[in-house]
PDB file of N, CA and C in Angstrom:
ATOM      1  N   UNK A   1     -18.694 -16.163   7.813  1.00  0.00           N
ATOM      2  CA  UNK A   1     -18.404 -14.838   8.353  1.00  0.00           C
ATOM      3  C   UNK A   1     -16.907 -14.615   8.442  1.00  0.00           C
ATOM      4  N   UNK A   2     -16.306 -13.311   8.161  1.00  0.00           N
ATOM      5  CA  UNK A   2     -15.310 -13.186   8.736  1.00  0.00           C
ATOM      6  C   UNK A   2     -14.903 -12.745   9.737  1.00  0.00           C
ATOM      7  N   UNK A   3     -13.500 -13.635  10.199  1.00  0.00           N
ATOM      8  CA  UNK A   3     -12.621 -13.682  11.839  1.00  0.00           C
ATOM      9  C   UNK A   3     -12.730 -12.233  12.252  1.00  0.00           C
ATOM     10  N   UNK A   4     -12.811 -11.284  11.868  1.00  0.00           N
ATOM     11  CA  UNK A   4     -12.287 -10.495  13.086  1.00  0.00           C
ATOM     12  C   UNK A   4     -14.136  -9.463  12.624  1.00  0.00           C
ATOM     13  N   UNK A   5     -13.961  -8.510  13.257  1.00  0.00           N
ATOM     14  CA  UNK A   5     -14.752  -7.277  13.150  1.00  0.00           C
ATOM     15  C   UNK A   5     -14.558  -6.038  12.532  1.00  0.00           C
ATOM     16  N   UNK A   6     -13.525  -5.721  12.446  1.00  0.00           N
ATOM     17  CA  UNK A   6     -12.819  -4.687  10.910  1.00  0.00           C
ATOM     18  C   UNK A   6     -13.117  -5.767   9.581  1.00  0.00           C
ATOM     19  N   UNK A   7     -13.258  -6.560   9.383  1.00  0.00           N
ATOM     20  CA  UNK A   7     -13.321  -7.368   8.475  1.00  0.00           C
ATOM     21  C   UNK A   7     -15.006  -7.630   7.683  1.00  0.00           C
ATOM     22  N   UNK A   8     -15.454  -7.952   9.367  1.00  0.00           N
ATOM     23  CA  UNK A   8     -16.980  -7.944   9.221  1.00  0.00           C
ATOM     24  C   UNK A   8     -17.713  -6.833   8.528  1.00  0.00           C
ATOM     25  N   UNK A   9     -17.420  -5.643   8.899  1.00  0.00           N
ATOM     26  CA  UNK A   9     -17.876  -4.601   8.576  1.00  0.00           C
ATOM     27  C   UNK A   9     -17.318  -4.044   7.426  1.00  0.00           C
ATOM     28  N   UNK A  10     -16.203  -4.592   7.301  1.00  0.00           N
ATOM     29  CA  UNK A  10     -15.578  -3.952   5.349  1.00  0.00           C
ATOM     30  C   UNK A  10     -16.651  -4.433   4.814  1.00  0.00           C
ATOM     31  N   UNK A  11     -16.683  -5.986   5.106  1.00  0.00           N
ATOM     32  CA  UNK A  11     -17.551  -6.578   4.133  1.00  0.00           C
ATOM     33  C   UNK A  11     -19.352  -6.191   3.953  1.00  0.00           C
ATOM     34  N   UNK A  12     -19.900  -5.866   5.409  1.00  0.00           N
ATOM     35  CA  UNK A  12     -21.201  -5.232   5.044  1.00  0.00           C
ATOM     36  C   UNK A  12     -21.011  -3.916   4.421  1.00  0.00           C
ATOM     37  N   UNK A  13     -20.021  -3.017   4.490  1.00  0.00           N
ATOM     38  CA  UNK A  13     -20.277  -1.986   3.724  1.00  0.00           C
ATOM     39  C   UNK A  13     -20.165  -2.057   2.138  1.00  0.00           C
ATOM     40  N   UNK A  14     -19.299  -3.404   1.819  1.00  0.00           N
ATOM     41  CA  UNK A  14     -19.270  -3.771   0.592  1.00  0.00           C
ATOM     42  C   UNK A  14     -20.438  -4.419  -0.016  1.00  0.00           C
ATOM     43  N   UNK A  15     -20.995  -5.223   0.450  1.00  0.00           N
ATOM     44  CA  UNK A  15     -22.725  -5.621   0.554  1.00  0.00           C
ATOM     45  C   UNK A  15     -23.424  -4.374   0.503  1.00  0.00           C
ATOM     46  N   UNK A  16     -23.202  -3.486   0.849  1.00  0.00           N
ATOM     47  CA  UNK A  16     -24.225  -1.972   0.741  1.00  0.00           C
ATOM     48  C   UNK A  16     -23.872  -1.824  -0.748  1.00  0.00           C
ATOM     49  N   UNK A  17     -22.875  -1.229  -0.775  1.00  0.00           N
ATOM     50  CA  UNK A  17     -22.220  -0.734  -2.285  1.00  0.00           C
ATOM     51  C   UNK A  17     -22.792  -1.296  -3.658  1.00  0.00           C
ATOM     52  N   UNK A  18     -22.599  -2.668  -3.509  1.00  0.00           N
ATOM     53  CA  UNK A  18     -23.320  -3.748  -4.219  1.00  0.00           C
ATOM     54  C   UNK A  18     -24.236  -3.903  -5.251  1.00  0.00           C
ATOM     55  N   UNK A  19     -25.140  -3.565  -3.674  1.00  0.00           N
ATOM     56  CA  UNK A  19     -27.009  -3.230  -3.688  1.00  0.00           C
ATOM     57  C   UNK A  19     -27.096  -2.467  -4.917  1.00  0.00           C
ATOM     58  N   UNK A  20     -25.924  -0.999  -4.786  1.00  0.00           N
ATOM     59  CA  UNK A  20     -26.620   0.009  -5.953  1.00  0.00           C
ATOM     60  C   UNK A  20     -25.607   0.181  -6.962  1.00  0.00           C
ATOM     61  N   UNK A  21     -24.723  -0.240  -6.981  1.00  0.00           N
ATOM     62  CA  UNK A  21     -23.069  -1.113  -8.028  1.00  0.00           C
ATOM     63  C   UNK A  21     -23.675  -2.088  -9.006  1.00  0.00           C
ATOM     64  N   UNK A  22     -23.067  -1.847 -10.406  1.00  0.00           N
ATOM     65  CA  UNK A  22     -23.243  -3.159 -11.088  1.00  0.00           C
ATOM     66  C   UNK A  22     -22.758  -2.460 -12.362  1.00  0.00           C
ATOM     67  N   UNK A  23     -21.707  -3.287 -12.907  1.00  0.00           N
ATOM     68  CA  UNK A  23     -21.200  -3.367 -14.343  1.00  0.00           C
ATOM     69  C   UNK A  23     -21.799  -3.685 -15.003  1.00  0.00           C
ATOM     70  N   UNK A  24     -22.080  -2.399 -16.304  1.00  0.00           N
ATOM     71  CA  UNK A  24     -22.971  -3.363 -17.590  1.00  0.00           C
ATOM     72  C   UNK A  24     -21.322  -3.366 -18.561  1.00  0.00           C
ATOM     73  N   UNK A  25     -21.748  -3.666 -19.762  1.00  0.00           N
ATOM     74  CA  UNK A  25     -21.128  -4.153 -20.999  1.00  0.00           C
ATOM     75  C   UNK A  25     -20.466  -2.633 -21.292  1.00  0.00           C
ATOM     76  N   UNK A  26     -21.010  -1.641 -21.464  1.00  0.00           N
ATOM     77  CA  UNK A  26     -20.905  -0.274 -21.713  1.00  0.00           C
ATOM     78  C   UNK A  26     -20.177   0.583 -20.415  1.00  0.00           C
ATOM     79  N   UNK A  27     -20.417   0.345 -19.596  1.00  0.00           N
ATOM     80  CA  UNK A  27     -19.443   0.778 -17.864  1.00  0.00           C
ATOM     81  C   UNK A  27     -19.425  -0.114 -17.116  1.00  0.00           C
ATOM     82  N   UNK A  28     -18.516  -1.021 -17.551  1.00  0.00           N
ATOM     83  CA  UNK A  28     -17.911  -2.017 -16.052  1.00  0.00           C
ATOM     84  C   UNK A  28     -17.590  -1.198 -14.831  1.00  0.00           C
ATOM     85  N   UNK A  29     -16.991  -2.244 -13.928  1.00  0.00           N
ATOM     86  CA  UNK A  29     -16.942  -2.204 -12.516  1.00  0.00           C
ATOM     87  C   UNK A  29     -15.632  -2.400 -12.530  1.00  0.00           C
ATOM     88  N   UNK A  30     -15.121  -1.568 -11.710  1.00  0.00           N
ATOM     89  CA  UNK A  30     -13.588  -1.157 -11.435  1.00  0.00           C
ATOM     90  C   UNK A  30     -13.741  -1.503 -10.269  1.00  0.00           C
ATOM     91  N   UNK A  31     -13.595  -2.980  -9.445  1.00  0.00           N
ATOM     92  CA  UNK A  31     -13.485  -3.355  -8.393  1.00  0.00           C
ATOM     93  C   UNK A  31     -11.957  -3.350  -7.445  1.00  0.00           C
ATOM     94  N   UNK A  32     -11.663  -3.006  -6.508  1.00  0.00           N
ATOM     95  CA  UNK A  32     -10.220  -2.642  -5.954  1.00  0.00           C
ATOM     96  C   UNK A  32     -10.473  -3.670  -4.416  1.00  0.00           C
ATOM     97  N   UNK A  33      -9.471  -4.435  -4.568  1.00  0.00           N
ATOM     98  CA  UNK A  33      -8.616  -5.314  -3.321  1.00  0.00           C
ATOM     99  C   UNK A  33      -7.496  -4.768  -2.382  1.00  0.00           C
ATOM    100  N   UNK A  34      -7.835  -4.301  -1.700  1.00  0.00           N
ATOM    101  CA  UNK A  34      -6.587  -3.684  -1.036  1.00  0.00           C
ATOM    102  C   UNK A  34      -6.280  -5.209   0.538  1.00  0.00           C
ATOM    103  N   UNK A  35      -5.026  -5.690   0.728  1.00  0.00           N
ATOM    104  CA  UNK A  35      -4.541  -6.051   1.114  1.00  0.00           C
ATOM    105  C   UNK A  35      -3.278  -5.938   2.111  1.00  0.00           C
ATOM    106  N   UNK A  36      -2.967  -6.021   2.993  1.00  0.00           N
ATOM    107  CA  UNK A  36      -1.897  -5.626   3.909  1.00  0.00           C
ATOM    108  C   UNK A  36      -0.820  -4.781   3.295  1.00  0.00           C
ATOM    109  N   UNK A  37      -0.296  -5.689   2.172  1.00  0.00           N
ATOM    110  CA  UNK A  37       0.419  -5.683   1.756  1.00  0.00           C
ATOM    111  C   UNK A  37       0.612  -5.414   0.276  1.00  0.00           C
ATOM    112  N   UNK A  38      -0.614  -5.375  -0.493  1.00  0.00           N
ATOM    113  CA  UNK A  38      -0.510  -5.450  -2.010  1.00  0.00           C
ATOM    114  C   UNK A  38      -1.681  -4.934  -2.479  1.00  0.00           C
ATOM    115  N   UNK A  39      -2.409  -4.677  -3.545  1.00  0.00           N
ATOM    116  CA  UNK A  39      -3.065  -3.903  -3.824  1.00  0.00           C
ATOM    117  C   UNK A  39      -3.954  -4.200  -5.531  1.00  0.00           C
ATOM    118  N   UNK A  40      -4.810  -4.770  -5.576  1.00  0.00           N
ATOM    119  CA  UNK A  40      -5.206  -5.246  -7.230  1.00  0.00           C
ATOM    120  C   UNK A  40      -6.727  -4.369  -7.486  1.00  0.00           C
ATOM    121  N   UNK A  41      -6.462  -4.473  -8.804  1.00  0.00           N
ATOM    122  CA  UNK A  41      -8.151  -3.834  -9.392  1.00  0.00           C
ATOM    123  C   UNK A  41      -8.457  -4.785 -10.646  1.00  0.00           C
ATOM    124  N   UNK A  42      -9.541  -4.893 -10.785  1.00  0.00           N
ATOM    125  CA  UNK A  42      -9.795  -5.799 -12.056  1.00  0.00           C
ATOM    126  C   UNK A  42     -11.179  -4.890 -12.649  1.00  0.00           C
ATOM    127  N   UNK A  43     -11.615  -4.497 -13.800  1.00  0.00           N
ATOM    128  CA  UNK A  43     -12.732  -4.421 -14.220  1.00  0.00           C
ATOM    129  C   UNK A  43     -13.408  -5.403 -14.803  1.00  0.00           C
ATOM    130  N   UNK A  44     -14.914  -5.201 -14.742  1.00  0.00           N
ATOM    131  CA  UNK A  44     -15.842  -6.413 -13.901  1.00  0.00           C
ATOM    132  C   UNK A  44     -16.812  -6.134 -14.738  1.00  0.00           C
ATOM    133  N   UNK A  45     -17.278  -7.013 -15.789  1.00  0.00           N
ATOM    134  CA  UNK A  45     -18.678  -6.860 -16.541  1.00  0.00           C
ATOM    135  C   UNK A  45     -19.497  -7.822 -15.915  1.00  0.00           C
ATOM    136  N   UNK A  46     -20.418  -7.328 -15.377  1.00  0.00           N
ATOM    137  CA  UNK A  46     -21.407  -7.890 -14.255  1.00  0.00           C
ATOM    138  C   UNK A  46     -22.553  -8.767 -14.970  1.00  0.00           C
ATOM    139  N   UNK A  47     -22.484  -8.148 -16.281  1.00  0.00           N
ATOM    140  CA  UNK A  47     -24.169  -8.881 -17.164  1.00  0.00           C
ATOM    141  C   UNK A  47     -23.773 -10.049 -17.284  1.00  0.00           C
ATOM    142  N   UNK A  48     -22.127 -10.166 -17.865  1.00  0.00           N
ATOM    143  CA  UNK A  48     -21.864 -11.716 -18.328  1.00  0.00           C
ATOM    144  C   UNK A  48     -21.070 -12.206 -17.525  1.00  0.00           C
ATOM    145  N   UNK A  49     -20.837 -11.914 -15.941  1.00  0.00           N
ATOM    146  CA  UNK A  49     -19.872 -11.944 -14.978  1.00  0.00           C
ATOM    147  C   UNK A  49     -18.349 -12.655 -15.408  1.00  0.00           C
ATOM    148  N   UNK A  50     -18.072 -11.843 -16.263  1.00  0.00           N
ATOM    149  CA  UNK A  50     -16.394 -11.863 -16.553  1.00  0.00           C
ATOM    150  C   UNK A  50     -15.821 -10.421 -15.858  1.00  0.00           C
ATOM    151  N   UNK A  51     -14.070 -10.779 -16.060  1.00  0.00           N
ATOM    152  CA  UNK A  51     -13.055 -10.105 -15.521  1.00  0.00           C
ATOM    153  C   UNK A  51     -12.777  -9.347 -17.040  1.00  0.00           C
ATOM    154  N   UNK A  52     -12.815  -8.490 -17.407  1.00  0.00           N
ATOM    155  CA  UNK A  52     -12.459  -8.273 -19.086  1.00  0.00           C
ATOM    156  C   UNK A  52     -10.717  -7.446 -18.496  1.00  0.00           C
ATOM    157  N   UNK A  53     -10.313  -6.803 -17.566  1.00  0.00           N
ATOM    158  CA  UNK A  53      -8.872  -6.668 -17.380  1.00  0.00           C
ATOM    159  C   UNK A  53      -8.477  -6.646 -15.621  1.00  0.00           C
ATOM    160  N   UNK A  54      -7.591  -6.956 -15.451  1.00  0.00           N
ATOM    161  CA  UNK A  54      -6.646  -6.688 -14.500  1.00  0.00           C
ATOM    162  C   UNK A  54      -5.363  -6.089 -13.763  1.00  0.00           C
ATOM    163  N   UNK A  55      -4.966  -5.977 -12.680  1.00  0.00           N
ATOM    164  CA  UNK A  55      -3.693  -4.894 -12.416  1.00  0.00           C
ATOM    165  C   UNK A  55      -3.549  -5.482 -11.057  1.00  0.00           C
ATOM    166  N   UNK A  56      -2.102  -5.978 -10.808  1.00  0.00           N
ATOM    167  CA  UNK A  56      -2.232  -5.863  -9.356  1.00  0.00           C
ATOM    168  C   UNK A  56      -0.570  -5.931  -8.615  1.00  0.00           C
ATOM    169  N   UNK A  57      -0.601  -5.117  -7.654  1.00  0.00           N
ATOM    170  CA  UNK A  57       1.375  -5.016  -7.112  1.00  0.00           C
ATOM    171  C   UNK A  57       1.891  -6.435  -7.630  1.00  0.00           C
ATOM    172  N   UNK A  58       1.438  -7.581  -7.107  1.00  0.00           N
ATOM    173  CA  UNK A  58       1.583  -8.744  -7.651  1.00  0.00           C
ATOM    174  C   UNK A  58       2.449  -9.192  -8.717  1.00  0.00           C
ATOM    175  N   UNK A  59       2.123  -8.780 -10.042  1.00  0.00           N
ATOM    176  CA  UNK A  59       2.701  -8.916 -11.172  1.00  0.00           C
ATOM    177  C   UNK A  59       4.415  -8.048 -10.928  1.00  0.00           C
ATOM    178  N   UNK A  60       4.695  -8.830 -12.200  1.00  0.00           N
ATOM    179  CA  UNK A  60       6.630  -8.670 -11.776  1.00  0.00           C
ATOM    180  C   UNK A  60       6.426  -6.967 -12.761  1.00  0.00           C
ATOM    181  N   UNK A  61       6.119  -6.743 -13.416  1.00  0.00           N
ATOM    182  CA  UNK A  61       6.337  -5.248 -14.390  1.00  0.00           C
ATOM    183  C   UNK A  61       5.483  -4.473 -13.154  1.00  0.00           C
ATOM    184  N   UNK A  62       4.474  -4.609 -12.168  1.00  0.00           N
ATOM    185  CA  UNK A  62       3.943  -4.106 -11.496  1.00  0.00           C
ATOM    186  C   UNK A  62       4.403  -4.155  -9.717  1.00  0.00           C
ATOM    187  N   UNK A  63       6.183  -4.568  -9.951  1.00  0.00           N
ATOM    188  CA  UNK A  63       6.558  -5.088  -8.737  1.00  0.00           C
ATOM    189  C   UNK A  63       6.580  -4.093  -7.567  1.00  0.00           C
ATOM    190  N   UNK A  64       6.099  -3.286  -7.681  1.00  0.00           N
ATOM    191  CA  UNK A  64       6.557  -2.141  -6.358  1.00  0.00           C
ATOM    192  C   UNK A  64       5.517  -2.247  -5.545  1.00  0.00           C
ATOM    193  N   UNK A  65       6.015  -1.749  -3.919  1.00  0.00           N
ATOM    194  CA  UNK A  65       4.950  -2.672  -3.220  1.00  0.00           C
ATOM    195  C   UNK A  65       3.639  -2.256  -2.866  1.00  0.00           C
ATOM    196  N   UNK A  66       2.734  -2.623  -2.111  1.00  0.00           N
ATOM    197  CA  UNK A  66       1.723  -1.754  -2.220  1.00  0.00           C
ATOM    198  C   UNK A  66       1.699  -0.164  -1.730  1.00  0.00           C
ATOM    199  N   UNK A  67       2.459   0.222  -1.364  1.00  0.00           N
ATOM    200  CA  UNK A  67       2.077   1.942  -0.976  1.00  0.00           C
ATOM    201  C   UNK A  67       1.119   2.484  -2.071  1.00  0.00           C
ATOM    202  N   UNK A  68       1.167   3.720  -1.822  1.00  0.00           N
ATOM    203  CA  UNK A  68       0.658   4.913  -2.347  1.00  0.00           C
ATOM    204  C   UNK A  68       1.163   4.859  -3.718  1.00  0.00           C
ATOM    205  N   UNK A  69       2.131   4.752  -4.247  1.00  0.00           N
ATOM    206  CA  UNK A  69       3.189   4.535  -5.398  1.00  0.00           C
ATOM    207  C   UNK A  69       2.411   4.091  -5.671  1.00  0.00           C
ATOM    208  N   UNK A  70       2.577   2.545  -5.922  1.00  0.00           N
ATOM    209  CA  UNK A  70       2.347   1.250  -6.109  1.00  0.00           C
ATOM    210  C   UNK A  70       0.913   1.477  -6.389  1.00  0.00           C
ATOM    211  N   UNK A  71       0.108   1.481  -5.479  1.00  0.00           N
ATOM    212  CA  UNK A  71      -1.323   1.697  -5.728  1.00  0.00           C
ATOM    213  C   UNK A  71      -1.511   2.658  -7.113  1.00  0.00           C
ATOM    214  N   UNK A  72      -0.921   3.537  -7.468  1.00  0.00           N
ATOM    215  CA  UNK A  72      -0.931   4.926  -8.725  1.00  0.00           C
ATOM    216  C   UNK A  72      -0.753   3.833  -9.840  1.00  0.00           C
ATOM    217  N   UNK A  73       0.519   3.649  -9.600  1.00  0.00           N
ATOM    218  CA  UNK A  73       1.292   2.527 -10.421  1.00  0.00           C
ATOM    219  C   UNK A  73      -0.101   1.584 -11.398  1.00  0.00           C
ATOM    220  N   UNK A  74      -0.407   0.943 -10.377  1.00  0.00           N
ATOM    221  CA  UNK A  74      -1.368  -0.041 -10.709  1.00  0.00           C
ATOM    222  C   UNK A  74      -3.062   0.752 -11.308  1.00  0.00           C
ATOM    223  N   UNK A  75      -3.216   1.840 -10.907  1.00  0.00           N
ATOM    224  CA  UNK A  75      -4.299   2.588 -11.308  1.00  0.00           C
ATOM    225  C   UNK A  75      -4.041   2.936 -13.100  1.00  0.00           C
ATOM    226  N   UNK A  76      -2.987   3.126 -13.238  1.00  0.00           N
ATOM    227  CA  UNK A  76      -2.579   3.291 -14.307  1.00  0.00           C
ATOM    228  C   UNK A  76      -2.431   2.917 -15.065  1.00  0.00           C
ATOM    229  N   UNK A  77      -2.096   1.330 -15.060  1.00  0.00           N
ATOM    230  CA  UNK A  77      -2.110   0.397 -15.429  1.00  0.00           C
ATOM    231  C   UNK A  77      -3.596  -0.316 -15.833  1.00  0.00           C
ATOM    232  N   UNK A  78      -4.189  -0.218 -15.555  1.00  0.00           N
ATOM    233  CA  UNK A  78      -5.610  -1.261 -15.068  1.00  0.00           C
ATOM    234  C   UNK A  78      -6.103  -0.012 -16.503  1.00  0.00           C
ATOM    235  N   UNK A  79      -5.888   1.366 -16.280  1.00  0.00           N
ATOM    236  CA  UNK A  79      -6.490   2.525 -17.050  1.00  0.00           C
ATOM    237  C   UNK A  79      -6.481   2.230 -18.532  1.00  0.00           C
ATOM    238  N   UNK A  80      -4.736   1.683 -18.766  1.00  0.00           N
ATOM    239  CA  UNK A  80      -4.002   1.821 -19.917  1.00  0.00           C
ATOM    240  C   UNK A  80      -4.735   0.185 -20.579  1.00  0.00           C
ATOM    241  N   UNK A  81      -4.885  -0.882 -19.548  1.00  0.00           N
ATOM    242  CA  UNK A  81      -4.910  -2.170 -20.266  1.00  0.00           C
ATOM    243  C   UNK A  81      -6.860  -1.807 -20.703  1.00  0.00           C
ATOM    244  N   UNK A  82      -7.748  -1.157 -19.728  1.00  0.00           N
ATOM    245  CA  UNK A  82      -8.842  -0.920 -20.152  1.00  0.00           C
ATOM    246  C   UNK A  82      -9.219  -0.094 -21.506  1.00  0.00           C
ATOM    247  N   UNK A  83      -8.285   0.652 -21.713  1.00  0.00           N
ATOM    248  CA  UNK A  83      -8.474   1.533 -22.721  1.00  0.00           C
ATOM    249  C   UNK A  83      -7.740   1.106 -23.991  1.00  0.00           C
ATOM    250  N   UNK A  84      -6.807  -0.262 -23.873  1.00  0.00           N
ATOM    251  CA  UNK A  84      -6.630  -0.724 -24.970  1.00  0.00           C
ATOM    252  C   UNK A  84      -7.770  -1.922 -25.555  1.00  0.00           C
ATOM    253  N   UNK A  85      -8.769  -1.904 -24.803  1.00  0.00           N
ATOM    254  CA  UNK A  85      -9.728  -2.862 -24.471  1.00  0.00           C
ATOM    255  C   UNK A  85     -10.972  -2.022 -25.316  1.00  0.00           C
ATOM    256  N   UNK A  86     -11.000  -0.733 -25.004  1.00  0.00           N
ATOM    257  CA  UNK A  86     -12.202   0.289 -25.721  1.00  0.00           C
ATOM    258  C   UNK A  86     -12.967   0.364 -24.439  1.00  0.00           C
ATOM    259  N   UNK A  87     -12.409   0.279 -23.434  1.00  0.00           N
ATOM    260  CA  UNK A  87     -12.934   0.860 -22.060  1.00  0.00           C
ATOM    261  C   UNK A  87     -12.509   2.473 -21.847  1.00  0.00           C
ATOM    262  N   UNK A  88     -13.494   3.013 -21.809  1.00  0.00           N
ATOM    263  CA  UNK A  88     -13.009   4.663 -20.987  1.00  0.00           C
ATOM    264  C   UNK A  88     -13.322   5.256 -20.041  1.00  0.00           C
ATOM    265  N   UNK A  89     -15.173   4.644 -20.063  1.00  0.00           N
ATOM    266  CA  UNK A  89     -15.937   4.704 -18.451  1.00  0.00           C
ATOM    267  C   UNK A  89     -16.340   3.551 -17.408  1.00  0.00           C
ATOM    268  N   UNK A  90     -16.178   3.589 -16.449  1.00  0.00           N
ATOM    269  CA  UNK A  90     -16.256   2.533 -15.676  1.00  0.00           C
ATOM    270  C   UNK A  90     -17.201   3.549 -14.201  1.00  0.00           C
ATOM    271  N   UNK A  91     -17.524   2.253 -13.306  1.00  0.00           N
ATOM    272  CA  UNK A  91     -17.930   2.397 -12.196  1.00  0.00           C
ATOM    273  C   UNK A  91     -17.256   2.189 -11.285  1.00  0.00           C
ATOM    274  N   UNK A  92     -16.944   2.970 -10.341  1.00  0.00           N
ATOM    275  CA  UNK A  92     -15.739   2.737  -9.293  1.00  0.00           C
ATOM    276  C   UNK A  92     -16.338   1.929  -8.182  1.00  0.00           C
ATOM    277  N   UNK A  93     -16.143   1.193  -7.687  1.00  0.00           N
ATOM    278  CA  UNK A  93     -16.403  -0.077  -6.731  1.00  0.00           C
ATOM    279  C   UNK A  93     -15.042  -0.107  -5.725  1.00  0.00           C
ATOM    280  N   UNK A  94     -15.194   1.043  -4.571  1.00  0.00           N
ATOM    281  CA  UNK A  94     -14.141   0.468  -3.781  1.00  0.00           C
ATOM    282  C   UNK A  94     -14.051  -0.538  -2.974  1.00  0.00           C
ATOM    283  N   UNK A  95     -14.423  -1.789  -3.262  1.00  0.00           N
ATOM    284  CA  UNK A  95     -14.829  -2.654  -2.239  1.00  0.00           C
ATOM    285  C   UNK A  95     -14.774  -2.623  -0.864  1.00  0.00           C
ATOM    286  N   UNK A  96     -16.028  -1.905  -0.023  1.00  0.00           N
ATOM    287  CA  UNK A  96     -16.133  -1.342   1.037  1.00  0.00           C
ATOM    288  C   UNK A  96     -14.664  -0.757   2.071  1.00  0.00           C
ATOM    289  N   UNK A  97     -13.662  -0.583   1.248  1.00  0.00           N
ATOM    290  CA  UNK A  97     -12.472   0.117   1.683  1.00  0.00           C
ATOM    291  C   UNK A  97     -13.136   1.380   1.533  1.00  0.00           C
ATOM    292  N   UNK A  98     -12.780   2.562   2.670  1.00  0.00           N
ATOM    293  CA  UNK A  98     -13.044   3.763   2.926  1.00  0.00           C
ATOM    294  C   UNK A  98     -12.530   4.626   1.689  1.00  0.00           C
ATOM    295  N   UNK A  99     -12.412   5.383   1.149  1.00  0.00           N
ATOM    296  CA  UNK A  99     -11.981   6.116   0.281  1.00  0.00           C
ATOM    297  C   UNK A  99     -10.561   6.981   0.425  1.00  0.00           C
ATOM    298  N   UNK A 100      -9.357   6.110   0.908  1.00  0.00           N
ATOM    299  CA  UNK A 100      -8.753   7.468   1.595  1.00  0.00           C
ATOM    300  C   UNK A 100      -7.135   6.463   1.272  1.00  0.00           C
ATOM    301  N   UNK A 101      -6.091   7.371   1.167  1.00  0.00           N
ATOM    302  CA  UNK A 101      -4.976   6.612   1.006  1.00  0.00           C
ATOM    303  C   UNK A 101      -4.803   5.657  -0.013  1.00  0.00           C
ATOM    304  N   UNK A 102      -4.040   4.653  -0.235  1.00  0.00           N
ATOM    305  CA  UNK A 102      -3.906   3.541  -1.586  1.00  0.00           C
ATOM    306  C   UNK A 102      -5.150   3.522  -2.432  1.00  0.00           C
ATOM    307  N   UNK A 103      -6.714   3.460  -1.374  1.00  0.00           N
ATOM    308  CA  UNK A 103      -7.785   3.247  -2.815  1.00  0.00           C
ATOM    309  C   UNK A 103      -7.983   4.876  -3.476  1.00  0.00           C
ATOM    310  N   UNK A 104      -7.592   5.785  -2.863  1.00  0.00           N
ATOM    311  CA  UNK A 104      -7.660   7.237  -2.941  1.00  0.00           C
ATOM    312  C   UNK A 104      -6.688   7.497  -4.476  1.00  0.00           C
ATOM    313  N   UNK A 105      -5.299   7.147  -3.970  1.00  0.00           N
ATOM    314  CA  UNK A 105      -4.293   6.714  -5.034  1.00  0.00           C
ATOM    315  C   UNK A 105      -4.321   5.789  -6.191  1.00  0.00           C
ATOM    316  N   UNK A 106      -5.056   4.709  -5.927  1.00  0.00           N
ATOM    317  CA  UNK A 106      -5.365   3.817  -7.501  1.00  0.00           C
ATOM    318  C   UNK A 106      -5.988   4.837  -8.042  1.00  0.00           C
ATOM    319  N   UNK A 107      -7.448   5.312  -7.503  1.00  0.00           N
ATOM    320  CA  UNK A 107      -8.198   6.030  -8.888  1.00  0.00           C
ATOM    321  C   UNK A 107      -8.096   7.396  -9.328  1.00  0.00           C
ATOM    322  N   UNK A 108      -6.827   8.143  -8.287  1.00  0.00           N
ATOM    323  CA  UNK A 108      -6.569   8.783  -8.950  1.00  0.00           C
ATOM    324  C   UNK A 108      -5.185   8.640 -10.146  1.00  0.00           C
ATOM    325  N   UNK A 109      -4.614   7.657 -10.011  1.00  0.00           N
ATOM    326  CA  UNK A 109      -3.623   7.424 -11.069  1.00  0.00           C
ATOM    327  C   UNK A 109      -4.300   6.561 -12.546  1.00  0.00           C
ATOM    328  N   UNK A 110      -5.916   6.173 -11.963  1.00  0.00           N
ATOM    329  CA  UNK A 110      -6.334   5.836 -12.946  1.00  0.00           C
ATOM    330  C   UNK A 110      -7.097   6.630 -13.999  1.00  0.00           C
ATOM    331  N   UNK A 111      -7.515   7.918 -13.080  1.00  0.00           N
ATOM    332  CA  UNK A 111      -8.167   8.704 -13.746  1.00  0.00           C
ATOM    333  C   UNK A 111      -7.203   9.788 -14.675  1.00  0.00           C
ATOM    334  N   UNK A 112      -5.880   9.606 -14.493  1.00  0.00           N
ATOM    335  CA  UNK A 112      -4.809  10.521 -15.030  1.00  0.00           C
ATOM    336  C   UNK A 112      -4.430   9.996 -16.018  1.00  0.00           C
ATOM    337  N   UNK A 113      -4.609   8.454 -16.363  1.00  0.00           N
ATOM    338  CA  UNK A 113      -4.597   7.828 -17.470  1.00  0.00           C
ATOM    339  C   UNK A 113      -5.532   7.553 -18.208  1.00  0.00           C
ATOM    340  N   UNK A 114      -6.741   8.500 -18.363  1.00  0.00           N
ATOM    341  CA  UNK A 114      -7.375   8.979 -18.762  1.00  0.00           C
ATOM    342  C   UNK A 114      -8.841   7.858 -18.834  1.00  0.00           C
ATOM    343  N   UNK A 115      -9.481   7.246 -17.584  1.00  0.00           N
ATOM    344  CA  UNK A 115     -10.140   6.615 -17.055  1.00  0.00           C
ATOM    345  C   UNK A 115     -11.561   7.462 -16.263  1.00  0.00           C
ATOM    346  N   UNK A 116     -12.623   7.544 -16.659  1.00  0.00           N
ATOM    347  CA  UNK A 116     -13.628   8.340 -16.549  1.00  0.00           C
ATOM    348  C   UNK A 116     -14.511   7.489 -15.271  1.00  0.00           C
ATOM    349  N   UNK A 117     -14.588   8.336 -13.901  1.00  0.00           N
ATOM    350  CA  UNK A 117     -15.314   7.725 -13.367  1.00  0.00           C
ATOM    351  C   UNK A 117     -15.805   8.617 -12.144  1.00  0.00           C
TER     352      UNK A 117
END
């Protein structure tokens, strides 16, 4: 279990999501980590449980920090490396993060890079 109770409950709402979430081969899973401080997305083919791309403040070309920026930044990114991949539609998976602020900002900087979801 996790330590605190904001924590607990990210995670059952992410357990909800789950339930009716799942990447095939044809629309992966655009899963998003939001962190204190930093901010990653990876798309997620669920049939053969691989990572087929990634994005996250983390990386040095992706150094800016997590804000709102940063979060776009990285939406954009994750968009551009998917679509050099022959990705265009995906399933958005906010991992039980509320929809509002930085995860609000990844998918919309992902969807401006022309990311269907």
């Amino acid at each position: 279990m996790a330590e605190n109770k904001k924590a607990e409950q990210r995670i059952a709402r992410h357990d909800r999501l789950r339930r009716k979430l799942a990447g095939t081969q044809m629309r992966p899973r655009l899963s998003i980590f939001r962190s204190s401080k930093h901010i990653s997305a990876q798309v997620i083919d669920d049939a053969q449980g691989i990572t087929l791309v990634s994005a996250s403040t983390l990386e040095k070309s992706l150094s800016a920090k997590g804000n709102k920026a940063g979060a776009k930044a990285v939406g954009a990114a994750i968009a551009e490396r998917a679509k050099s991949k022959g990705i265009s539609q995906v399933v958005f998976d906010r991992g039980g993060f509320h929809y509002h602020g930085r995860v609000a900002s990844l998918a919309e900087g992902a969807r401006e890079a022309g990311l269907e979801f």
